[in-house]
C-alpha atoms as a PDB file:
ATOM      1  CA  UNK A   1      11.731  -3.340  26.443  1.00  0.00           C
ATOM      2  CA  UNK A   2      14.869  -1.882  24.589  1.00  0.00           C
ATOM      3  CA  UNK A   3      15.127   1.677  23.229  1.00  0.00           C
ATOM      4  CA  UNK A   4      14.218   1.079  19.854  1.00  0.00           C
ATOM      5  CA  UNK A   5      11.230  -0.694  20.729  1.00  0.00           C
ATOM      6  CA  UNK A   6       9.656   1.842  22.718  1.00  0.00           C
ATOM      7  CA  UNK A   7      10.694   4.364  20.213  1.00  0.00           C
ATOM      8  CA  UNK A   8       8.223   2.351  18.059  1.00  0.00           C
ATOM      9  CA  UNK A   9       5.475   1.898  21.269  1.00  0.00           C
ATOM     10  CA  UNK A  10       5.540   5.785  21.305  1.00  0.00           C
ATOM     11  CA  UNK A  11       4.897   6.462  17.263  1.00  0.00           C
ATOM     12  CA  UNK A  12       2.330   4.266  17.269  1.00  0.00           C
ATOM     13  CA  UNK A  13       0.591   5.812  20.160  1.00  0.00           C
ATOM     14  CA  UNK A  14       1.356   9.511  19.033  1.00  0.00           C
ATOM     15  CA  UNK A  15      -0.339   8.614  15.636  1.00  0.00           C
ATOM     16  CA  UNK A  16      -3.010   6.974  17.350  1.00  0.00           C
ATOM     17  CA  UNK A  17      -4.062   9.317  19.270  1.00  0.00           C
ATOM     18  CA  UNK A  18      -3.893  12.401  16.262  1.00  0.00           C
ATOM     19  CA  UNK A  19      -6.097   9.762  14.755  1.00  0.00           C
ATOM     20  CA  UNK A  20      -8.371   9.847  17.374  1.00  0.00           C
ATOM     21  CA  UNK A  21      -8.583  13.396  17.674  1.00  0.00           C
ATOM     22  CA  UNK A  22      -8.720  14.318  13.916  1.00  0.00           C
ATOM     23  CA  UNK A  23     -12.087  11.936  14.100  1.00  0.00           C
ATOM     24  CA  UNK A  24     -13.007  13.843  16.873  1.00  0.00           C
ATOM     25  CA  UNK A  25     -12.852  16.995  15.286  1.00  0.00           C
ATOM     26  CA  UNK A  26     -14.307  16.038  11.781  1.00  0.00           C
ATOM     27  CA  UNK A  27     -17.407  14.831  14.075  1.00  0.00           C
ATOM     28  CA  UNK A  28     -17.693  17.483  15.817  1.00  0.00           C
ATOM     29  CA  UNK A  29     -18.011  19.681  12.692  1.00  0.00           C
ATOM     30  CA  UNK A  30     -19.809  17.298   9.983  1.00  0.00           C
ATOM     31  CA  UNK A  31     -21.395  14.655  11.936  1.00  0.00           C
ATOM     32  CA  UNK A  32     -22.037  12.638   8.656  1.00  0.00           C
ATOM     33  CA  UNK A  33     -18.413  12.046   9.111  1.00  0.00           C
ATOM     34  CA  UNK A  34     -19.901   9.402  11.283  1.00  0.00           C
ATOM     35  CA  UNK A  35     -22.856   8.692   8.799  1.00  0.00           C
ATOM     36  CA  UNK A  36     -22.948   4.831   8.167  1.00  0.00           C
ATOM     37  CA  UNK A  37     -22.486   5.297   3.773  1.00  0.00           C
ATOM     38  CA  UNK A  38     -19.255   6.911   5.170  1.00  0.00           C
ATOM     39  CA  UNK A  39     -17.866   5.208   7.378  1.00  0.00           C
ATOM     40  CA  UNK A  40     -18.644   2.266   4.949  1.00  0.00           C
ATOM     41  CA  UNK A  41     -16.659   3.523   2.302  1.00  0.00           C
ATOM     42  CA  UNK A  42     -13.965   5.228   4.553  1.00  0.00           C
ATOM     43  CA  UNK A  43     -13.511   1.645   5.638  1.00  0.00           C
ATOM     44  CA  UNK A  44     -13.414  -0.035   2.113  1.00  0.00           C
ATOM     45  CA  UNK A  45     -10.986   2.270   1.122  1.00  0.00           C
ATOM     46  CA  UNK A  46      -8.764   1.820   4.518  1.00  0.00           C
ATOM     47  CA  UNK A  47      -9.253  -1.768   4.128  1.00  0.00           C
ATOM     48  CA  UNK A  48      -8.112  -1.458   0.098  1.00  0.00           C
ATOM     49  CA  UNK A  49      -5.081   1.307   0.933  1.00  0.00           C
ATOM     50  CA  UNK A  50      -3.888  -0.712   4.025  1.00  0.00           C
ATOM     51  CA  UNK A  51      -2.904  -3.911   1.609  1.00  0.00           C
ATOM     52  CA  UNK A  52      -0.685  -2.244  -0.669  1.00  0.00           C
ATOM     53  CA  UNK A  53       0.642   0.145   1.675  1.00  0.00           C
ATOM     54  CA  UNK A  54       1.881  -3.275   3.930  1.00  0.00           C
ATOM     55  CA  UNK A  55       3.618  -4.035   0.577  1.00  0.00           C
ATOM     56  CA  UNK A  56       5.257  -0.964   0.240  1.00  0.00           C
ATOM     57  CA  UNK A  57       6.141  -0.615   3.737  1.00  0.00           C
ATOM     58  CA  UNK A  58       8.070  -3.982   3.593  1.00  0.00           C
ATOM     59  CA  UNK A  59      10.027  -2.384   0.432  1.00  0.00           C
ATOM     60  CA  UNK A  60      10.565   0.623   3.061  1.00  0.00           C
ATOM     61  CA  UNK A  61      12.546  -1.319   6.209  1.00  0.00           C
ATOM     62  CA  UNK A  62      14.649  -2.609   3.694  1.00  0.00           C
ATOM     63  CA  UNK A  63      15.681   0.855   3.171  1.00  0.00           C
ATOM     64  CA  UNK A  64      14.215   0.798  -1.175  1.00  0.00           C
ATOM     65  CA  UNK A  65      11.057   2.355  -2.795  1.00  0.00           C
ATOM     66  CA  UNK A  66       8.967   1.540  -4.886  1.00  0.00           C
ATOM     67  CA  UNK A  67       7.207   4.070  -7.407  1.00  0.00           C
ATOM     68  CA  UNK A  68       5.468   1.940  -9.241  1.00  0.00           C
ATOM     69  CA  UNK A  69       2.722   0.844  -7.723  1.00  0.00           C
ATOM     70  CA  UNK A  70       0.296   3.376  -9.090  1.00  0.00           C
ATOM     71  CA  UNK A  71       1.010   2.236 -12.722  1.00  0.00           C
ATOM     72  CA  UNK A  72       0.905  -1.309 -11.560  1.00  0.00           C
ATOM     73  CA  UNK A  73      -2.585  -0.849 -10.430  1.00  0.00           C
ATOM     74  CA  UNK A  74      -3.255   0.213 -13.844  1.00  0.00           C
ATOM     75  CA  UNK A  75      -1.911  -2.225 -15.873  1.00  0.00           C
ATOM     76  CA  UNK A  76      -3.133  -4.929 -13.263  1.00  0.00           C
ATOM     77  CA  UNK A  77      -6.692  -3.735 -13.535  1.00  0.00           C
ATOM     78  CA  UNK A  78      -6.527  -3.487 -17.150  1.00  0.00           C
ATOM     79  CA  UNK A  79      -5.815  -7.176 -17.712  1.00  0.00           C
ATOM     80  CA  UNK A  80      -7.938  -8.362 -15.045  1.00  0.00           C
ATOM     81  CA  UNK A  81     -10.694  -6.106 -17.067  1.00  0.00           C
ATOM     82  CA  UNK A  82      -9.859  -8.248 -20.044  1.00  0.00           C
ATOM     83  CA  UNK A  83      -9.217 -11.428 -19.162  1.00  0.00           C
ATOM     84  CA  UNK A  84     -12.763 -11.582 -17.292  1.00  0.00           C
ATOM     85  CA  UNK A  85     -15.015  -9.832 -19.712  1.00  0.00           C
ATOM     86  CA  UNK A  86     -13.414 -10.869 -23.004  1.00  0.00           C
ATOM     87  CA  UNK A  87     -10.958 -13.401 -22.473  1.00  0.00           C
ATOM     88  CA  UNK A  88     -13.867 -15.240 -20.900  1.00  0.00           C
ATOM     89  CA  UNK A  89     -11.175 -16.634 -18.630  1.00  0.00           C
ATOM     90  CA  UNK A  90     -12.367 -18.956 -15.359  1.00  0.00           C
ATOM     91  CA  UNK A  91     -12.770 -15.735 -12.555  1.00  0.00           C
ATOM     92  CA  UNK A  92     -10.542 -18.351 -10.396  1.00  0.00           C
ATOM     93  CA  UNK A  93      -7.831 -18.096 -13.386  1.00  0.00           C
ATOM     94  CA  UNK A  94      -8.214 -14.818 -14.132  1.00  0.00           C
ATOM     95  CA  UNK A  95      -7.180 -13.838 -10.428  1.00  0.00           C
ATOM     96  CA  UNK A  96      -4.084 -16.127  -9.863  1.00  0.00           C
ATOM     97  CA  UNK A  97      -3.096 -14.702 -13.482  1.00  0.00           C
ATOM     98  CA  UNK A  98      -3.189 -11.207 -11.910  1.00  0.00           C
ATOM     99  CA  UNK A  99      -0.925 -12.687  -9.009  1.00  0.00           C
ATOM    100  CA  UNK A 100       1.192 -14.086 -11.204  1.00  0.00           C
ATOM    101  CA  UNK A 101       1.774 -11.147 -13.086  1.00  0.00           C
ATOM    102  CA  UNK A 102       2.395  -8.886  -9.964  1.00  0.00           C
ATOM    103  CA  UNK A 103       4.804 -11.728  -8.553  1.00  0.00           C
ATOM    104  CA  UNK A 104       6.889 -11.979 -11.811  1.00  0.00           C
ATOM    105  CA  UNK A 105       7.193  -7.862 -12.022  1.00  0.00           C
ATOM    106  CA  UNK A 106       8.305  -7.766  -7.986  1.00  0.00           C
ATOM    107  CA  UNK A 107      10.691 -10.269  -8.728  1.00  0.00           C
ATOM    108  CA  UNK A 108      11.999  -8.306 -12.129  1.00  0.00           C
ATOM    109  CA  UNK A 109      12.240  -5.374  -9.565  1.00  0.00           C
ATOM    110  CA  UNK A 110      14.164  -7.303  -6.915  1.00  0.00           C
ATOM    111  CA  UNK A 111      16.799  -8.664  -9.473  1.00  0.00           C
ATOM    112  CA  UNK A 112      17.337  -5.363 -10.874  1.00  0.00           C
ATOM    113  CA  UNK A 113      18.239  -4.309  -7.979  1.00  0.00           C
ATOM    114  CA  UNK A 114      20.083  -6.886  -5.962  1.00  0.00           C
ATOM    115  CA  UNK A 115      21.793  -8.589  -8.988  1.00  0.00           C
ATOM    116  CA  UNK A 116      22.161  -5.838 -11.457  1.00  0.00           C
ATOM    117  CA  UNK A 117      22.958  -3.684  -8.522  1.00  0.00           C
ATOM    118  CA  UNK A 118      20.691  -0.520 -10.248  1.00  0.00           C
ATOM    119  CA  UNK A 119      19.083   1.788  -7.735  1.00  0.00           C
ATOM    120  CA  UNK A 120      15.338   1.138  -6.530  1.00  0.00           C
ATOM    121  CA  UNK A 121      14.279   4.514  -7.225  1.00  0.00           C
ATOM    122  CA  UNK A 122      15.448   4.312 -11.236  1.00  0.00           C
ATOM    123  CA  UNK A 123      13.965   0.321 -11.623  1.00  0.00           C
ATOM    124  CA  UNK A 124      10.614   1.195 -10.322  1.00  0.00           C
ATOM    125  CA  UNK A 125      10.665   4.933 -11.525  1.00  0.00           C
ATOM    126  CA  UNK A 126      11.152   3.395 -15.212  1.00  0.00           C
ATOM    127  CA  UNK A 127       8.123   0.918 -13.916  1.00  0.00           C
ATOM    128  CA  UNK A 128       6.428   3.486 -13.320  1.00  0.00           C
ATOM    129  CA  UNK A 129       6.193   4.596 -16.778  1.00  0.00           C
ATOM    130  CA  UNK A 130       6.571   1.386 -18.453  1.00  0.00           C
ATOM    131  CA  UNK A 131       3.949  -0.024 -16.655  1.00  0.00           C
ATOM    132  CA  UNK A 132       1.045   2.867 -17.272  1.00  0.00           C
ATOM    133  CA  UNK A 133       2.153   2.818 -20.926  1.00  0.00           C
ATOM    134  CA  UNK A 134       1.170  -0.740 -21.341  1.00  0.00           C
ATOM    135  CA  UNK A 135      -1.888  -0.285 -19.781  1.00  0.00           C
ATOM    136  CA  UNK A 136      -2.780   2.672 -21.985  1.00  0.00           C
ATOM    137  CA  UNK A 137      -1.375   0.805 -25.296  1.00  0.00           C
ATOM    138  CA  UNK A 138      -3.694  -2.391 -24.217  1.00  0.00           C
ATOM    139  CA  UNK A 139      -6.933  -0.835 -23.469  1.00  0.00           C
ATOM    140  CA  UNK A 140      -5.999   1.630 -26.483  1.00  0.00           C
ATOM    141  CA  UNK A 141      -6.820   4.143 -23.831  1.00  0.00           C
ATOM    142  CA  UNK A 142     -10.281   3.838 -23.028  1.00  0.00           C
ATOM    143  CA  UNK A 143     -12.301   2.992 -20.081  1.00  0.00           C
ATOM    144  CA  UNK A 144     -12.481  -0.749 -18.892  1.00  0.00           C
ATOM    145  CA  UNK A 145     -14.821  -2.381 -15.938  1.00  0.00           C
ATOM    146  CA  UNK A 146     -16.908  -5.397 -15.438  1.00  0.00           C
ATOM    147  CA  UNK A 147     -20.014  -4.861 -16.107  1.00  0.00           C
ATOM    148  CA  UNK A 148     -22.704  -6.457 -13.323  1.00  0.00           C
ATOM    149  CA  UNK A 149     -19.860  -9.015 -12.819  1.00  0.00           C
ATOM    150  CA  UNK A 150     -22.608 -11.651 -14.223  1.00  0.00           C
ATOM    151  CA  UNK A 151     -20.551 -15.430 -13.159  1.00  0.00           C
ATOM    152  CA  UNK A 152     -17.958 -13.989 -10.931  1.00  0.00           C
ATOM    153  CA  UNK A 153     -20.422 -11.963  -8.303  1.00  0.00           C
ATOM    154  CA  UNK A 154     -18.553 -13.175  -5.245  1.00  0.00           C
ATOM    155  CA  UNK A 155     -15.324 -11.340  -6.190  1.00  0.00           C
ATOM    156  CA  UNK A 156     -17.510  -8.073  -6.257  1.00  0.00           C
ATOM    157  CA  UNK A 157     -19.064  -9.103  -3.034  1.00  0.00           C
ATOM    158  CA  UNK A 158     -16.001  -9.410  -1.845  1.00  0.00           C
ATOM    159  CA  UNK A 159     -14.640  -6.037  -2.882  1.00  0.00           C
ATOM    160  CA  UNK A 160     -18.121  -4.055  -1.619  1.00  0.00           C
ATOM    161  CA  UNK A 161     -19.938  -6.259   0.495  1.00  0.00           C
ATOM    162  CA  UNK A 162     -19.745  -6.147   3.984  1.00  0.00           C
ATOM    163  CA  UNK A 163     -19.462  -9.336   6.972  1.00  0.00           C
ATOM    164  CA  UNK A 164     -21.195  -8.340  10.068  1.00  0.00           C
ATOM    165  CA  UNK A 165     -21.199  -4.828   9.336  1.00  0.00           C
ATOM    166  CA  UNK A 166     -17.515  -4.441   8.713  1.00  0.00           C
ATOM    167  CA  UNK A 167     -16.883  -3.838   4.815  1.00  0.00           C
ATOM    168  CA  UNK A 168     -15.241  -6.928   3.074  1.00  0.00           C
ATOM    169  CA  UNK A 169     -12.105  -5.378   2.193  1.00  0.00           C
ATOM    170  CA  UNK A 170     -11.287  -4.469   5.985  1.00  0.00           C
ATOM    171  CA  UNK A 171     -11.377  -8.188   7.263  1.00  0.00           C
ATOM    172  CA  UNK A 172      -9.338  -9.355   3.685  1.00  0.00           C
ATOM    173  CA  UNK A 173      -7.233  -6.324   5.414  1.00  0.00           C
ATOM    174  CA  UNK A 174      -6.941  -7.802   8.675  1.00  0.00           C
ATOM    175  CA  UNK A 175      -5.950 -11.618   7.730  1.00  0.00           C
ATOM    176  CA  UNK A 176      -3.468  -9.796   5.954  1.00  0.00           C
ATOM    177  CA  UNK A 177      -1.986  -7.472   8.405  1.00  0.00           C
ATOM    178  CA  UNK A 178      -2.308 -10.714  10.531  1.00  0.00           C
ATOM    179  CA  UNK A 179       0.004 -12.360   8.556  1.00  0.00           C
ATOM    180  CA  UNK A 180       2.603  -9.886   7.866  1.00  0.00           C
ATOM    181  CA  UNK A 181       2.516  -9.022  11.433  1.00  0.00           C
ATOM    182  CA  UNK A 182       3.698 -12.384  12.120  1.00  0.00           C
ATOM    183  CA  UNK A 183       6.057 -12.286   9.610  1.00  0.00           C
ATOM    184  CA  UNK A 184       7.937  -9.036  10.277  1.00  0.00           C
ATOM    185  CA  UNK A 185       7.713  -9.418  13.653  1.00  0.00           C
ATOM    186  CA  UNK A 186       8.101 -13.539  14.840  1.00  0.00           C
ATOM    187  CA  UNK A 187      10.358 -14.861  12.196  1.00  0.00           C
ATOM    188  CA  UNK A 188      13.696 -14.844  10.950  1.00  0.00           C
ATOM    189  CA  UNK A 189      12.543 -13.353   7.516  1.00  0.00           C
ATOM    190  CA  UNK A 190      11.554 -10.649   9.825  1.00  0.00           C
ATOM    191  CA  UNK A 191      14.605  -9.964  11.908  1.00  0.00           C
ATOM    192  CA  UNK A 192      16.462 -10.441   8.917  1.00  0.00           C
ATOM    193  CA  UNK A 193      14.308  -7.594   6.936  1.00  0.00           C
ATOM    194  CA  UNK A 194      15.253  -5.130   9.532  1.00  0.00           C
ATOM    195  CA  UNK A 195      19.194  -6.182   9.371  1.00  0.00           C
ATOM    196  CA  UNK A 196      19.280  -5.173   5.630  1.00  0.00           C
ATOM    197  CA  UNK A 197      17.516  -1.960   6.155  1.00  0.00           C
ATOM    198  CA  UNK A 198      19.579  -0.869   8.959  1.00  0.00           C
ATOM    199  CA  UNK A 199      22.696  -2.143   7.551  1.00  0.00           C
ATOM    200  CA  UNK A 200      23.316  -3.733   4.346  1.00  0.00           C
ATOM    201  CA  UNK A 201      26.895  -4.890   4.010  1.00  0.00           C
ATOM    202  CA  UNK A 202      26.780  -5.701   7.786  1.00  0.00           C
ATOM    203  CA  UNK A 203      23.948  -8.071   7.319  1.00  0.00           C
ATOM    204  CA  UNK A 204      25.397  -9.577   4.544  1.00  0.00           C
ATOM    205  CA  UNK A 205      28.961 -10.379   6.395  1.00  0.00           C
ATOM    206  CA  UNK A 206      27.220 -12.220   9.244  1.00  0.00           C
ATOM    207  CA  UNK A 207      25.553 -14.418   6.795  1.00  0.00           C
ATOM    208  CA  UNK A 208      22.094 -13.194   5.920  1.00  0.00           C
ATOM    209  CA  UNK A 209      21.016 -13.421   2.401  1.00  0.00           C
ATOM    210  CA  UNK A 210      20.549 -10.107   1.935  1.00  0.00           C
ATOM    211  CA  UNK A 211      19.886 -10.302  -1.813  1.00  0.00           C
ATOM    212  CA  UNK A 212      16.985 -13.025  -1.560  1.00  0.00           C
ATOM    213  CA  UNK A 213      15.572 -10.688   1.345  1.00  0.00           C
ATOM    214  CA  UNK A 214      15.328  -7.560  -0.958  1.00  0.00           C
ATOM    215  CA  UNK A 215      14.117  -9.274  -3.895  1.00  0.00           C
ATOM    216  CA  UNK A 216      11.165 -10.917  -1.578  1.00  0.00           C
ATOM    217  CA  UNK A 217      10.375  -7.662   0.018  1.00  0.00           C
ATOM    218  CA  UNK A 218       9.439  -6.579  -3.710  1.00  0.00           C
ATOM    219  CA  UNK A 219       7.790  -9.548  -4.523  1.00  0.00           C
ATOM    220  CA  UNK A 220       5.638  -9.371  -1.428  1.00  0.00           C
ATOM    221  CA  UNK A 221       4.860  -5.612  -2.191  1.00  0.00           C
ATOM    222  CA  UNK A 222       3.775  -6.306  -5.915  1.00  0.00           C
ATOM    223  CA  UNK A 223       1.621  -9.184  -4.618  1.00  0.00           C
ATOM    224  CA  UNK A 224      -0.347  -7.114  -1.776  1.00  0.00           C
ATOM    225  CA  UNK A 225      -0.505  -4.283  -4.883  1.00  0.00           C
ATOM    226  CA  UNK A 226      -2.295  -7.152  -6.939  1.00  0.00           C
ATOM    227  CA  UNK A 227      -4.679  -7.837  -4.526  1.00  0.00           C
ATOM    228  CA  UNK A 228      -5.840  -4.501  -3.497  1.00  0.00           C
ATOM    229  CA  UNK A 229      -6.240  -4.177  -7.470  1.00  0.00           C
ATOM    230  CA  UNK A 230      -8.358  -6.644  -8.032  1.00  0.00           C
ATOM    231  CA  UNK A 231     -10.754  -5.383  -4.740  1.00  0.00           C
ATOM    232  CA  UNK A 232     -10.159  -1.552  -6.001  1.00  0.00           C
ATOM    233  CA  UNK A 233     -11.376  -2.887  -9.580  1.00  0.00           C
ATOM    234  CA  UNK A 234     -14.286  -3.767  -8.274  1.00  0.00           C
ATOM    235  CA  UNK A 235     -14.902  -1.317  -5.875  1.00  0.00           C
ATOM    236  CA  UNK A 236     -14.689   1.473  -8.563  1.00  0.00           C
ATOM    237  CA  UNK A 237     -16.039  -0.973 -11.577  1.00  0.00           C
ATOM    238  CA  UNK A 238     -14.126   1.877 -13.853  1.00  0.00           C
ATOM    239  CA  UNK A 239     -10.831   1.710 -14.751  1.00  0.00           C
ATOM    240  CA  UNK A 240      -8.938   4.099 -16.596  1.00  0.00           C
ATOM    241  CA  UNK A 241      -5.813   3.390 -17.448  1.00  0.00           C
ATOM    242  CA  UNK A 242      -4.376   6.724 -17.838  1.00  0.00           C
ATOM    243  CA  UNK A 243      -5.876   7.762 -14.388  1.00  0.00           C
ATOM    244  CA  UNK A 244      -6.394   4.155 -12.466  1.00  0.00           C
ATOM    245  CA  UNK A 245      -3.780   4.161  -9.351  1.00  0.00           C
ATOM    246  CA  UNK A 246      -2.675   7.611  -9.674  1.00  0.00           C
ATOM    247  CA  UNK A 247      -0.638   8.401  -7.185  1.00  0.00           C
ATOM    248  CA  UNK A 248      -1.143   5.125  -5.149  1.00  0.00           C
ATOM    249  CA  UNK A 249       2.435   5.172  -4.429  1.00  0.00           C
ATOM    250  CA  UNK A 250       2.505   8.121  -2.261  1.00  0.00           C
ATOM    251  CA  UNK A 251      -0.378   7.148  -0.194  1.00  0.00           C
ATOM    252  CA  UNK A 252       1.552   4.178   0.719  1.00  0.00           C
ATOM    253  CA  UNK A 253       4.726   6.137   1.680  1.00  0.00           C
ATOM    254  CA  UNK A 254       2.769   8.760   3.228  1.00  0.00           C
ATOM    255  CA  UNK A 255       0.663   5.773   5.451  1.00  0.00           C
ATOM    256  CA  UNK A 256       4.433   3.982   6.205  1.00  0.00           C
ATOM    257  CA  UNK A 257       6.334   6.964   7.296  1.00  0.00           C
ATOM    258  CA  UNK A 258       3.687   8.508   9.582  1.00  0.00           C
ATOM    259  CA  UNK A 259       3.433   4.824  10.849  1.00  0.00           C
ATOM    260  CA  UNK A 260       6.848   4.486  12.025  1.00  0.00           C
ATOM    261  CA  UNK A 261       8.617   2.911   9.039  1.00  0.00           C
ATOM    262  CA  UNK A 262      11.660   5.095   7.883  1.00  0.00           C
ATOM    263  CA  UNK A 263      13.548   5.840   4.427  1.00  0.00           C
ATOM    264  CA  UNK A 264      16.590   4.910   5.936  1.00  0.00           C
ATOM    265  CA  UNK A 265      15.247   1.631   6.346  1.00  0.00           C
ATOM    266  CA  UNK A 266      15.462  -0.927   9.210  1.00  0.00           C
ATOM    267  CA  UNK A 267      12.928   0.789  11.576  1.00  0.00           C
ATOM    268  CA  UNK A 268       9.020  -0.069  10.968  1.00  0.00           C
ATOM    269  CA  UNK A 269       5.907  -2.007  12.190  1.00  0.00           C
ATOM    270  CA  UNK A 270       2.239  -3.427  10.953  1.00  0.00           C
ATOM    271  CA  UNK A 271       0.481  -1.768  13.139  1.00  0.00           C
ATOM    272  CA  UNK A 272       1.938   1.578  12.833  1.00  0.00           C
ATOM    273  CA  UNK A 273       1.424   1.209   9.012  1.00  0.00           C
ATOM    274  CA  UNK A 274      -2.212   0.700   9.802  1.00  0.00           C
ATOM    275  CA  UNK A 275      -2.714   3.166  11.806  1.00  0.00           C
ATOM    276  CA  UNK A 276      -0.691   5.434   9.304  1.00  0.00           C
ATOM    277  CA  UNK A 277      -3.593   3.982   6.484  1.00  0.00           C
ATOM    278  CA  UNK A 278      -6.395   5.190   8.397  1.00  0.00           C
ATOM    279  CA  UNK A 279      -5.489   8.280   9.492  1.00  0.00           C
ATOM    280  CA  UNK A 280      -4.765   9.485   5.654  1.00  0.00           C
ATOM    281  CA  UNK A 281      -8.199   8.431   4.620  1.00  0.00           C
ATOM    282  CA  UNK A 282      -9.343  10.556   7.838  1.00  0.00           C
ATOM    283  CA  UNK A 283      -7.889  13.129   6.001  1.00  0.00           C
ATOM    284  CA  UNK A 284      -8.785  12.438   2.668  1.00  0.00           C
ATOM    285  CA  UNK A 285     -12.464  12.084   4.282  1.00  0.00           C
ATOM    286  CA  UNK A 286     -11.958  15.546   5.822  1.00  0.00           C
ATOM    287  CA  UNK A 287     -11.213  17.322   2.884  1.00  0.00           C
ATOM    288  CA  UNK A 288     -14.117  16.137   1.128  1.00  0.00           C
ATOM    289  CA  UNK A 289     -16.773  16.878   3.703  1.00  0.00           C
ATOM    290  CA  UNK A 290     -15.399  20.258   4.822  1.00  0.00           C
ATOM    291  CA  UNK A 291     -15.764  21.302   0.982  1.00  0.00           C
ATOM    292  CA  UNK A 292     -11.889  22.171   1.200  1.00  0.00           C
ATOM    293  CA  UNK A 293     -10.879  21.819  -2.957  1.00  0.00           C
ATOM    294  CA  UNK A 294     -10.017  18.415  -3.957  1.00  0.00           C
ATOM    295  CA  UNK A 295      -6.633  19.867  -5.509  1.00  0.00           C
ATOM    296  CA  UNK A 296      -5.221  20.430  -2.120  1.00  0.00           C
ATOM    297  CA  UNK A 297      -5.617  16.927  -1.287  1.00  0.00           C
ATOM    298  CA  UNK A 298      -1.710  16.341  -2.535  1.00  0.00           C
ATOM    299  CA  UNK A 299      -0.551  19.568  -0.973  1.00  0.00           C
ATOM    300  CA  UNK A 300      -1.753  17.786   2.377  1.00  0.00           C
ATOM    301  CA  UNK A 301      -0.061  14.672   1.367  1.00  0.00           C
ATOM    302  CA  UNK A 302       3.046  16.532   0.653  1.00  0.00           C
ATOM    303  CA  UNK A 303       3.178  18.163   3.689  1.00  0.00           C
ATOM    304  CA  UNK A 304       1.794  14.963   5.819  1.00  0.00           C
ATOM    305  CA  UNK A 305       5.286  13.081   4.651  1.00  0.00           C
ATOM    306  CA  UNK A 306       7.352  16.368   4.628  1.00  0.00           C
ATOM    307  CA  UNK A 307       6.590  16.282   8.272  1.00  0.00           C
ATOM    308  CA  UNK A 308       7.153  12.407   8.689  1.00  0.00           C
ATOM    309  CA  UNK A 309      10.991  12.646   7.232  1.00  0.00           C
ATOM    310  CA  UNK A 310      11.442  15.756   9.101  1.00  0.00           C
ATOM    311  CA  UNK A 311      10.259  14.090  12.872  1.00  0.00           C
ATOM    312  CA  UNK A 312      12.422  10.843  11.464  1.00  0.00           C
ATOM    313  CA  UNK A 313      15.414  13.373  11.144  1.00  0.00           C
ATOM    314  CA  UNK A 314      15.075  14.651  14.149  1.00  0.00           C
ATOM    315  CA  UNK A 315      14.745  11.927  16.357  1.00  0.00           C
ATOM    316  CA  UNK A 316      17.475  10.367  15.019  1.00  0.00           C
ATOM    317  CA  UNK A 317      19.681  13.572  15.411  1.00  0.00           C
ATOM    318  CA  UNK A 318      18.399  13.459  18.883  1.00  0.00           C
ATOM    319  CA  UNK A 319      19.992  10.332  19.936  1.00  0.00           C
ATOM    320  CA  UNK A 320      23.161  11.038  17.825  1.00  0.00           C
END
């Protein structure tokens, strides 16, 4: 096992086992932290969460960002909202439109920045804001959902129903993580991903495409983003498009770093991303049922990545 691997062995079980004990603790002083309606919709929302943040994570090894994912859930949902309930589009159409759309603005993203050379941070900090602004010009700022979902009911099973007790969302989670795993981690798409984050203009002098690598990082990231919008949608049946997604982004950065993935890029892993997921909703979960104010739920996410890029700093330093 070489260094760098069992630098990533040892994240994953450090944030494992603070995930562990966090339950452990919230138990211990709500038990309806362990209430079934909770742990239902702690795992919806882990199962929702842990999509997009695989996207964004991707974005992350190759050493980018990506701020707009938030806005993108808004604008998403708002067409989805449309094209279902007024469009009277085919619920089959409808979807694939809403993955087109995501693919087309993940691959405007990746050009920008690979072939226009502009910095991710200004390309999907301008998304940001163009992005919510359509949505809020579109819905001419008022509140969209589906109604019962009357002729497309199994996309709203799918978003709250549950298989064998285990909430929809967390197996369309799994075959997902599944994937990616084997992507990032058994292919050359994968190997190469990790050469452009750790080194750029290395990876690109020993012959790696490192421009169609970026630009399908983003792609990939806006497609998970479109699917966890369409199950968030659902699961919320409200969408607001000045509100809808706020903040998304930093959940997802927040669930990458503690996982193991870092801003520098090249360093990263499914699983730690995962495990990163589930222990913010933990959190999130905690706040709520210790009565702590919902307004210092983003000083806690502040400080949860704060501390990420700080151990990241320092364990590089370390072996410096």
């Amino acid at each position: 096992m070489t260094a760098k691997l069992k630098s990533l062995v040892g994240k994953e079980l450090g944030i494992a086992i603070l995930l562990i004990l966090l339950v452990a603790i919230s138990a211990t002083i709500n038990p309806n932290f362990i209430s079934p309606n909770n742990l239902q919709n702690t795992g919806n929302l882990i199962g929702i969460y842990g999509i997009f943040s695989i996207g964004l994570g991707l974005v992350i090894i190759t050493g980018g960002i990506d701020l707009s994912v938030g806005s993108l859930f808004a604008l998403l949902g708002v067409m989805f909202s449309i094209w279902l309930t007024k469009s009277g589009l085919p619920p089959a159409l409808a979807f694939f439109g809403v993955m087109f759309l995501a693919a087309g603005i993940g691959l405007a993203h990746g050009t920008l920045i690979t072939k226009v050379k502009m910095q991710p941070f200004i390309v999907t900090l301008c998304g940001l804001l163009l992005y919510r602004g359509l949505a809020r010009y579109i819905a001419n700022d008022n509140t969209l959902g589906f109604g019962k979902a009357e002729g497309f009911e199994w996309l709203k099973q799918l978003s709250t129903g549950a298989f064998l007790g285990v909430p929809n969302p967390l197996w369309v989670l799994f075959v997902v993580a599944t994937i990616m795993f084997f992507v990032l981690h058994r292919t050359s798409f994968g190997r190469y991903l990790f050469a452009v984050g750790a080194n750029e203009e290395a990876a690109r002098y020993a012959g790696i495409p490192s421009a169609r690598i970026i630009t399908i990082a983003y792609v990939l990231c806006s497609l998970l983003a479109g699917l966890a919008s369409v199950l968030l949608g659902f699961y919320t049946n409200s969408i607001s498009p000045s509100a809808h997604g706020n903040f998304y982004e930093l959940y997802a950065i927040a669930a990458a770093v503690l996982g193991g993935c870092s801003l520098r890029g090249g360093e990263g892993s499914i699983i730690g991303i995962l495990l990163g997921t589930a222990l913010l909703q933990a959190l999130r979960n905690m706040v709520n049922l210790l009565k702590i104010p919902s307004s210092l739920e983003f000083a806690v996410m502040g400080v949860v990545i704060l501390l990420g890029v700080l151990a990241d700093s320092l364990v590089r330093k370390k072996k410096a």
